[in-house]
N, C-alpha and C. Protein backbone atom coordinates (compact mmCIF):
# COMPACT_ATOMS: atom_id res chain seq x y z
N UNK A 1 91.29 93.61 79.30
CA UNK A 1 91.55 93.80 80.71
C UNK A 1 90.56 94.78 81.32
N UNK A 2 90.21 95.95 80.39
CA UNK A 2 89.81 96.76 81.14
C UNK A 2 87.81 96.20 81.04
N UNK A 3 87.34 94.82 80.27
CA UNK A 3 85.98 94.56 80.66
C UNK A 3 85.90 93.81 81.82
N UNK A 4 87.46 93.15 82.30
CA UNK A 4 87.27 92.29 83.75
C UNK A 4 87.05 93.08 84.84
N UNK A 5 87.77 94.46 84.90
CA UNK A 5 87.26 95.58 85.59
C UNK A 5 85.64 96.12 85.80
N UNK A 6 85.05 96.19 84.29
CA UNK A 6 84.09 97.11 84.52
C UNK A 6 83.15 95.94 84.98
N UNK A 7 82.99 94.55 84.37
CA UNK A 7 82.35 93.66 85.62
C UNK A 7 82.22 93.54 86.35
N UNK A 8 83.34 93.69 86.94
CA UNK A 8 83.72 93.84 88.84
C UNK A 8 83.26 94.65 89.33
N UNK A 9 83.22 96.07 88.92
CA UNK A 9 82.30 97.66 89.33
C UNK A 9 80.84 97.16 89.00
N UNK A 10 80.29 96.56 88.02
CA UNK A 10 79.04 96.18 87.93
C UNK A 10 77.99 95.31 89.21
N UNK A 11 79.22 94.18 89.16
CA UNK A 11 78.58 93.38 90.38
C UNK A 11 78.83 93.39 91.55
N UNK A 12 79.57 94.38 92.03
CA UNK A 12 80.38 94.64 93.41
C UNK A 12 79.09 95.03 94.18
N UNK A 13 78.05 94.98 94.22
CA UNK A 13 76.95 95.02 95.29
C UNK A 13 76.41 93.51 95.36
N UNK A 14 77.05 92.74 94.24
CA UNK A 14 75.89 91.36 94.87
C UNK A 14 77.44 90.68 95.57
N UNK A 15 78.99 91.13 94.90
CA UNK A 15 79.53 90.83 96.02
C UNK A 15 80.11 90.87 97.25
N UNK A 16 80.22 92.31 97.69
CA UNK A 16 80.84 92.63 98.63
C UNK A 16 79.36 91.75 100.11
N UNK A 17 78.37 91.61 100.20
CA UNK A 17 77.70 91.05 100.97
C UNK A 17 78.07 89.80 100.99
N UNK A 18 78.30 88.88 99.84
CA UNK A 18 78.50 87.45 99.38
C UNK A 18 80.03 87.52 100.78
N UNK A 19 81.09 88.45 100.09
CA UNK A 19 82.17 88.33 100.83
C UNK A 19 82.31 88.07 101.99
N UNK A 20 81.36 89.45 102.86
CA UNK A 20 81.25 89.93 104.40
C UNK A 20 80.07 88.33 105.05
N UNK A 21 79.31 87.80 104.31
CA UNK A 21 78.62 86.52 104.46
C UNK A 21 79.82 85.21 104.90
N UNK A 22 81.01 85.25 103.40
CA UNK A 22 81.85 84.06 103.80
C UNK A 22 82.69 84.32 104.83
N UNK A 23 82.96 85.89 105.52
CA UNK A 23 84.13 86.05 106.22
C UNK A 23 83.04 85.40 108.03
N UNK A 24 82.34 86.27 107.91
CA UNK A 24 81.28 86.28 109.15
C UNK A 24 81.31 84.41 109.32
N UNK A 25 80.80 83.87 108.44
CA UNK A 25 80.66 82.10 108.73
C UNK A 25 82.10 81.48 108.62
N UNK A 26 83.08 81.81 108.28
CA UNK A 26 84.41 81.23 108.43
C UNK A 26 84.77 81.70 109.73
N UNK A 27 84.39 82.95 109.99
CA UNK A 27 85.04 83.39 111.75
C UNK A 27 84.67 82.18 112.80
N UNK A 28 83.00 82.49 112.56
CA UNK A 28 82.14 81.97 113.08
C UNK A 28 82.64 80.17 113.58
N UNK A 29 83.11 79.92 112.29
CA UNK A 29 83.57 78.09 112.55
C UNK A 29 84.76 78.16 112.86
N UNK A 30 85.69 79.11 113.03
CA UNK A 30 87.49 79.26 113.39
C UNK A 30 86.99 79.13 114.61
N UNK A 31 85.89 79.85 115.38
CA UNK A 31 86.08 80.59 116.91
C UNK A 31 85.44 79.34 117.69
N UNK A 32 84.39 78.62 116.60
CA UNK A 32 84.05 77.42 117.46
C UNK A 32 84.47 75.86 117.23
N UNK A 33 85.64 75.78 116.02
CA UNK A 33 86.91 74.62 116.14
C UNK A 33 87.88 75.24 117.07
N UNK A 34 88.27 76.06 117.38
CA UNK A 34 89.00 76.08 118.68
C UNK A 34 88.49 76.53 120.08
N UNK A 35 87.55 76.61 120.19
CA UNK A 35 87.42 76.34 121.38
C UNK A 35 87.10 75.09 122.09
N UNK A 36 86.17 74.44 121.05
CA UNK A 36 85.89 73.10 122.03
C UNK A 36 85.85 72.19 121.48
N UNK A 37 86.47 71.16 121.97
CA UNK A 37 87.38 69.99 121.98
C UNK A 37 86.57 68.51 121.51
N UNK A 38 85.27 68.30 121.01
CA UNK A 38 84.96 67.07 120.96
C UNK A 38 84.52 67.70 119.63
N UNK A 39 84.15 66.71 118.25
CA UNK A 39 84.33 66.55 116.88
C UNK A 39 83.76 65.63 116.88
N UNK A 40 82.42 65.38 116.24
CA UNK A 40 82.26 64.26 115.54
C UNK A 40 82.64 63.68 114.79
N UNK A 41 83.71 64.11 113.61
CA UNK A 41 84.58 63.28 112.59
C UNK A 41 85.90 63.84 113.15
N UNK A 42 86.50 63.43 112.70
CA UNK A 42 88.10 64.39 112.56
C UNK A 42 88.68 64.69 114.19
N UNK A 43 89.86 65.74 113.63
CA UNK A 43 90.26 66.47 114.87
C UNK A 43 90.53 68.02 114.52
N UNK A 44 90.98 68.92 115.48
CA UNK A 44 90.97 70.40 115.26
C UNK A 44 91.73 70.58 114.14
N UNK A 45 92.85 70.26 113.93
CA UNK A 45 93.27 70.53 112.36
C UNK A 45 93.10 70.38 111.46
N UNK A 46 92.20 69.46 111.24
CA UNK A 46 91.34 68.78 109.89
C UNK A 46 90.53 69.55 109.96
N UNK A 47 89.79 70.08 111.07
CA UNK A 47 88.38 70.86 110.61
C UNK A 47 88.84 72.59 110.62
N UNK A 48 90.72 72.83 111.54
CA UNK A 48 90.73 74.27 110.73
C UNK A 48 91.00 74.25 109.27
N UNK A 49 91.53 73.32 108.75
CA UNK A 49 91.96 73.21 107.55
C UNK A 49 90.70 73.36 106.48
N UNK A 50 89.65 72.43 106.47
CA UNK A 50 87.99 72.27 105.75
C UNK A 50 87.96 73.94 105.92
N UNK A 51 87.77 74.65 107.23
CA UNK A 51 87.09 75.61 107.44
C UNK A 51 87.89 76.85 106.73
N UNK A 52 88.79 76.72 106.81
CA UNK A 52 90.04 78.02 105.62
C UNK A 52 89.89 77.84 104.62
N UNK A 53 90.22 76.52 103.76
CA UNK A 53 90.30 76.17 102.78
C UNK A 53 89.20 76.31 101.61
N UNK A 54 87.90 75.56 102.50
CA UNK A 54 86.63 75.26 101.65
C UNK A 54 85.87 76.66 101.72
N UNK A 55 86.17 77.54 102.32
CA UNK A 55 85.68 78.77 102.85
C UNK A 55 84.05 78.91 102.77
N UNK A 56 83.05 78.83 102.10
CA UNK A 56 81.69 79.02 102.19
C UNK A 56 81.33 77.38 102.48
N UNK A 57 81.15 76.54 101.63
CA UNK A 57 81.31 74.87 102.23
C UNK A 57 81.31 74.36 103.70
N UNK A 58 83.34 75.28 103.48
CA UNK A 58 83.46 73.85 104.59
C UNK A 58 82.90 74.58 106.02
N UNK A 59 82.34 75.81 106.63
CA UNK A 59 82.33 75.96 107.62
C UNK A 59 81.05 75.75 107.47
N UNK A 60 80.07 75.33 106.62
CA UNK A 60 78.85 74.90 106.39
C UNK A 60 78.32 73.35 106.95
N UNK A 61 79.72 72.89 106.14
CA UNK A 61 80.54 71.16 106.29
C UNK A 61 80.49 71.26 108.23
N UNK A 62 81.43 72.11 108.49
CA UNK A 62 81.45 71.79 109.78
C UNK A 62 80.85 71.60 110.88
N UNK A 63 79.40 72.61 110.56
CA UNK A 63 78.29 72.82 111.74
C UNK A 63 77.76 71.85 111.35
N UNK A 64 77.54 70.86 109.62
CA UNK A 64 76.39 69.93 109.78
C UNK A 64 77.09 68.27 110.18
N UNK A 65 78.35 68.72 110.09
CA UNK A 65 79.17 67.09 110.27
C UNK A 65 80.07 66.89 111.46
N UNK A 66 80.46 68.28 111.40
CA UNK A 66 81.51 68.42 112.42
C UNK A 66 81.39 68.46 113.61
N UNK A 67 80.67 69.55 114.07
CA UNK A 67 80.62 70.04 115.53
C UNK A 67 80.55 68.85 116.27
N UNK A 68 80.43 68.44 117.35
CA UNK A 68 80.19 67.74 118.21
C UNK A 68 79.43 67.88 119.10
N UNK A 69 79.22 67.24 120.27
CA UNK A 69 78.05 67.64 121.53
C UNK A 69 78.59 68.77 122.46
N UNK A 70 78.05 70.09 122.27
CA UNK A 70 78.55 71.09 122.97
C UNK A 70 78.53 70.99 125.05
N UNK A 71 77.45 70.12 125.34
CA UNK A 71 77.28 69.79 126.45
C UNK A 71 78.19 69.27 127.24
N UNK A 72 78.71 69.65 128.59
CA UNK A 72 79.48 69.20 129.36
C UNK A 72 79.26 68.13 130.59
N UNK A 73 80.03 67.27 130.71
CA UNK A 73 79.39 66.17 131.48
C UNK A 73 80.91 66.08 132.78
């Protein structure tokens, strides 16, 4: 138990950035599946769901499949 620890103290600089990286791009795709309303695949709950779930992926998933045409007509 106590080498799963001292690993964790070892690599805690390559992850705490890795972390603050997945939180920043999961915000990032929460703040822009709800705000606007057109999707190229899916609908808003399918893509909050990808975007929580898949956490580094799916909000990756989302900007290259998901988003839709931000333009208003």
């Amino acid at each position: 138990m106590n080498n799963n620890v001292d690993v964790l103290m070892d690599n805690l600089p390559i992850f705490i950035p890795l972390i603050l990286l997945e939180l920043a791009l999961m915000i990032t795709a929460l703040v822009h599946v709800l705000r606007h309303p057109h999707y190229r695949f899916g609908n808003k709950i399918l893509w909050v769901v990808v975007v929580v779930v898949f956490q580094i992926i799916g909000p990756i998933v989302y900007f290259v499949f998901g988003r839709g045409d931000d333009s208003r007509a």
